[in-house]
N, C-alpha and C. Protein backbone atom coordinates (compact mmCIF):
# COMPACT_ATOMS: atom_id res chain seq x y z
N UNK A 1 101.52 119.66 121.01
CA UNK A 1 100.18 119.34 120.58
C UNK A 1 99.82 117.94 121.06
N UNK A 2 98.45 117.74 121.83
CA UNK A 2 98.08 115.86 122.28
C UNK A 2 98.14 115.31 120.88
N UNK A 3 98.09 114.03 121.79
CA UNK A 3 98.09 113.17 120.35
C UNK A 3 96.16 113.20 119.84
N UNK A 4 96.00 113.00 118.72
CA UNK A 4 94.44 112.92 118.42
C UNK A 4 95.11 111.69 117.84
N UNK A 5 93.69 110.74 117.69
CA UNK A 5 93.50 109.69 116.61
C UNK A 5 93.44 109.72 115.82
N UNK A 6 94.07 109.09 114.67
CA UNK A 6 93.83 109.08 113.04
C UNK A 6 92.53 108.74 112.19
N UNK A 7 91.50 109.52 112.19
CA UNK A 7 90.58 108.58 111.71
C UNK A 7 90.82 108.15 109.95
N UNK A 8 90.19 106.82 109.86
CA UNK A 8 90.36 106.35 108.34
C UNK A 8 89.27 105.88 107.92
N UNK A 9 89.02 104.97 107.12
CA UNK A 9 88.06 104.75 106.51
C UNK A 9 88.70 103.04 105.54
N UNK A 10 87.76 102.34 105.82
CA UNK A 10 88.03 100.75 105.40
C UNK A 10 86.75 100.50 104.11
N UNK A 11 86.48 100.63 103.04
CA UNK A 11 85.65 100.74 102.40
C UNK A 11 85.17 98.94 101.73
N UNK A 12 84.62 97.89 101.77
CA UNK A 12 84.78 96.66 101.72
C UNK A 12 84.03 96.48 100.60
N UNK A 13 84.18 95.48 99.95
CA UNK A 13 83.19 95.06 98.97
C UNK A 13 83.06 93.72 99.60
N UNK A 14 81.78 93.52 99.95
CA UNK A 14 81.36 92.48 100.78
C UNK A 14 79.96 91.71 100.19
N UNK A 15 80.53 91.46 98.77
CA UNK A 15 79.39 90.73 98.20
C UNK A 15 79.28 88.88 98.48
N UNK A 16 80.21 88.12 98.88
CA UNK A 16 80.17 87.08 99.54
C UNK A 16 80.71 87.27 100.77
N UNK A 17 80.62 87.60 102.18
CA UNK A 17 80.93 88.16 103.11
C UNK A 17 82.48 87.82 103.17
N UNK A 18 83.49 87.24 102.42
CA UNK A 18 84.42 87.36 103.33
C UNK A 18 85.24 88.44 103.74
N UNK A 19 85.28 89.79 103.01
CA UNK A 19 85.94 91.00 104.01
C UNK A 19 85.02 91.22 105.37
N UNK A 20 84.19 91.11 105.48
CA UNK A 20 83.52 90.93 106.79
C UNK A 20 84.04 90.10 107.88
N UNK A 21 84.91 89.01 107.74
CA UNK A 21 85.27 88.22 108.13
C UNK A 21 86.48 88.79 109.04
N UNK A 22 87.15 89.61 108.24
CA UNK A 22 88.82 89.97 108.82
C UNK A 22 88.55 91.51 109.26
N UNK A 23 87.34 92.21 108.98
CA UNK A 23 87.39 93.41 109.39
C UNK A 23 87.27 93.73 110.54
N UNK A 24 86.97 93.05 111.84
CA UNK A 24 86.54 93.44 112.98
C UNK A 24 87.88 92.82 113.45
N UNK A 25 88.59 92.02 113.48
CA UNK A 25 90.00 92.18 113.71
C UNK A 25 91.04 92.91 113.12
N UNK A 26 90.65 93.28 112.32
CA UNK A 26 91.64 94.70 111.59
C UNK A 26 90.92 96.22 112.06
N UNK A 27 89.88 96.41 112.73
CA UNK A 27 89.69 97.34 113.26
C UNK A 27 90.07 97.75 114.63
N UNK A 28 90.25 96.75 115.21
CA UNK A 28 90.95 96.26 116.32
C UNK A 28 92.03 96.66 116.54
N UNK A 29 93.16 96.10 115.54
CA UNK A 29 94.52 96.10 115.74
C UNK A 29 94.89 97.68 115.20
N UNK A 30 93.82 98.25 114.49
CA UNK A 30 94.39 100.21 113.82
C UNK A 30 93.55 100.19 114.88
N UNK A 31 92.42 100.36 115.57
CA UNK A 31 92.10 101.10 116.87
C UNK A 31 93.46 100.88 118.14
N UNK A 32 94.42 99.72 118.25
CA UNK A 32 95.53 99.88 119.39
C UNK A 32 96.30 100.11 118.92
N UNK A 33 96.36 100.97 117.39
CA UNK A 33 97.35 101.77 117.41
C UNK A 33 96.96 103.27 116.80
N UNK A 34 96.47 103.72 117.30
CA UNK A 34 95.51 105.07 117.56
C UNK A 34 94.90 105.66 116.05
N UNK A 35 94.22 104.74 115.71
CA UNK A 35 93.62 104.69 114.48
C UNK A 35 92.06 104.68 115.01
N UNK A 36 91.02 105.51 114.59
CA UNK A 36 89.64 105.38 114.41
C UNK A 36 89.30 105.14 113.23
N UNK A 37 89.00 103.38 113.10
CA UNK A 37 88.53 102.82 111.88
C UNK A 37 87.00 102.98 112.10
N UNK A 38 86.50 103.60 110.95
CA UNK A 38 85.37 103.40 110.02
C UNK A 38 85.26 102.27 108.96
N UNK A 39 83.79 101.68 108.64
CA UNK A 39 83.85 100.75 107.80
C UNK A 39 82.76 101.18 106.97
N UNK A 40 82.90 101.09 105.15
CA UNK A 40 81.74 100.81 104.62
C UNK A 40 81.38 100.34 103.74
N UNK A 41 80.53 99.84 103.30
CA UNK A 41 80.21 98.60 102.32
C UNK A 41 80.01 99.31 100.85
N UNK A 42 80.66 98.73 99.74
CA UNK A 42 80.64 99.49 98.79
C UNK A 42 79.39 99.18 98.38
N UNK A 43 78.85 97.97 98.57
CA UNK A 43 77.05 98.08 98.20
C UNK A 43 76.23 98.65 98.68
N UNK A 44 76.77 99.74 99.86
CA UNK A 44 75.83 100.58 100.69
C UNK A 44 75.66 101.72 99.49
N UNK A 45 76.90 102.33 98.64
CA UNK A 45 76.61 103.19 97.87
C UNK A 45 77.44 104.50 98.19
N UNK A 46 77.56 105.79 97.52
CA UNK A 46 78.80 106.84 98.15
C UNK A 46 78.95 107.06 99.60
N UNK A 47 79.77 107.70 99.56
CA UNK A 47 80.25 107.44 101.14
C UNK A 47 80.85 109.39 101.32
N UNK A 48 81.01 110.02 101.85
CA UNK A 48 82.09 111.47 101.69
C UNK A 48 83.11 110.60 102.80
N UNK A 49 84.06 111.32 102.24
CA UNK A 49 85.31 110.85 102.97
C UNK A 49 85.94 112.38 103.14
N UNK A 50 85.23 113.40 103.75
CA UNK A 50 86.09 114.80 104.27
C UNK A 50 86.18 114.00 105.95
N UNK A 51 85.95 113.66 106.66
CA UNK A 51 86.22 113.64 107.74
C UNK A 51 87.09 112.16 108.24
N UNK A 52 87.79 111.93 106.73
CA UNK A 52 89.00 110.60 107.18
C UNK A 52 90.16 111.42 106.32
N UNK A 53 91.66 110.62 107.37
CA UNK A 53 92.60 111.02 106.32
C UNK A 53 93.60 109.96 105.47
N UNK A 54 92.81 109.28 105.74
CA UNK A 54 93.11 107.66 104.62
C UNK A 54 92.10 106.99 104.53
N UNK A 55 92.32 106.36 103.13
CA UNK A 55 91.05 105.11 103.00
C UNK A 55 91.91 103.86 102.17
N UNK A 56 91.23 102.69 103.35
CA UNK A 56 91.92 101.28 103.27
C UNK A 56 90.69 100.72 102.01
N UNK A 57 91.28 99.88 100.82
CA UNK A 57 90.36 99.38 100.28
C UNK A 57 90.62 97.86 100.44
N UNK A 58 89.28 97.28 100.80
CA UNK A 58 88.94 95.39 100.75
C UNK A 58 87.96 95.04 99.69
N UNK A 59 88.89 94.25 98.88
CA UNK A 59 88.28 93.44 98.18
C UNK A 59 88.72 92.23 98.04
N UNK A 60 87.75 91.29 97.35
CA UNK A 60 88.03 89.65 97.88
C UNK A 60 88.99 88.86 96.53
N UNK A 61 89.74 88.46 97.37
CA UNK A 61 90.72 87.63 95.98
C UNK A 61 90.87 86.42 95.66
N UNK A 62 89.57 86.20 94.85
CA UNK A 62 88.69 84.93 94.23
C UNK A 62 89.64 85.01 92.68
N UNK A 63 90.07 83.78 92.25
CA UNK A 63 91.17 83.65 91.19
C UNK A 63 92.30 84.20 91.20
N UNK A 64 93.04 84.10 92.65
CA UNK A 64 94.52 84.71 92.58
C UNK A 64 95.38 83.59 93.28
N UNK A 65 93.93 82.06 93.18
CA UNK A 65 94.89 81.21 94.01
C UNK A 65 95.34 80.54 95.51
N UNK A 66 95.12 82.09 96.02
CA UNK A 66 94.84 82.37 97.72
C UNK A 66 94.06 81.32 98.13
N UNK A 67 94.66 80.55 99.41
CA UNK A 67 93.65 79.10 99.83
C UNK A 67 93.48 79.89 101.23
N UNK A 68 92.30 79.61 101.49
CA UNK A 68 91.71 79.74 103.26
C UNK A 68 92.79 79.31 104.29
């Protein structure tokens, strides 16, 4: 059987943009390794996820300390 791509799904909560920030280099690095990343904003609202077979969740980690 060829290989097909994995498609997935990156779902962000991007209410102060910073998952926006790291997502287009993390789509990057699962697209060279035969991943078809999708992205979508949880403030966009539902999403169907029949045509992914994983979903990556981003959210921002404001009070855990984490420095830039």
């Amino acid at each position: 059987m060829p290989f097909q791509p994995i498609p997935i799904l990156i779902v962000i909560d991007d209410t102060r943009g910073w998952c926006a920030k790291v997502v287009p280099d993390l789509q990057e690095l699962l697209s060279n390794r035969g991943f078809i990343a999708d992205v979508h904003r949880m403030q966009d609202g539902p999403i169907e996820l029949v045509e992914h077979r994983a979903v990556l969740l981003g959210a921002p980690t404001f009070g855990l300390g984490i420095r830039e």
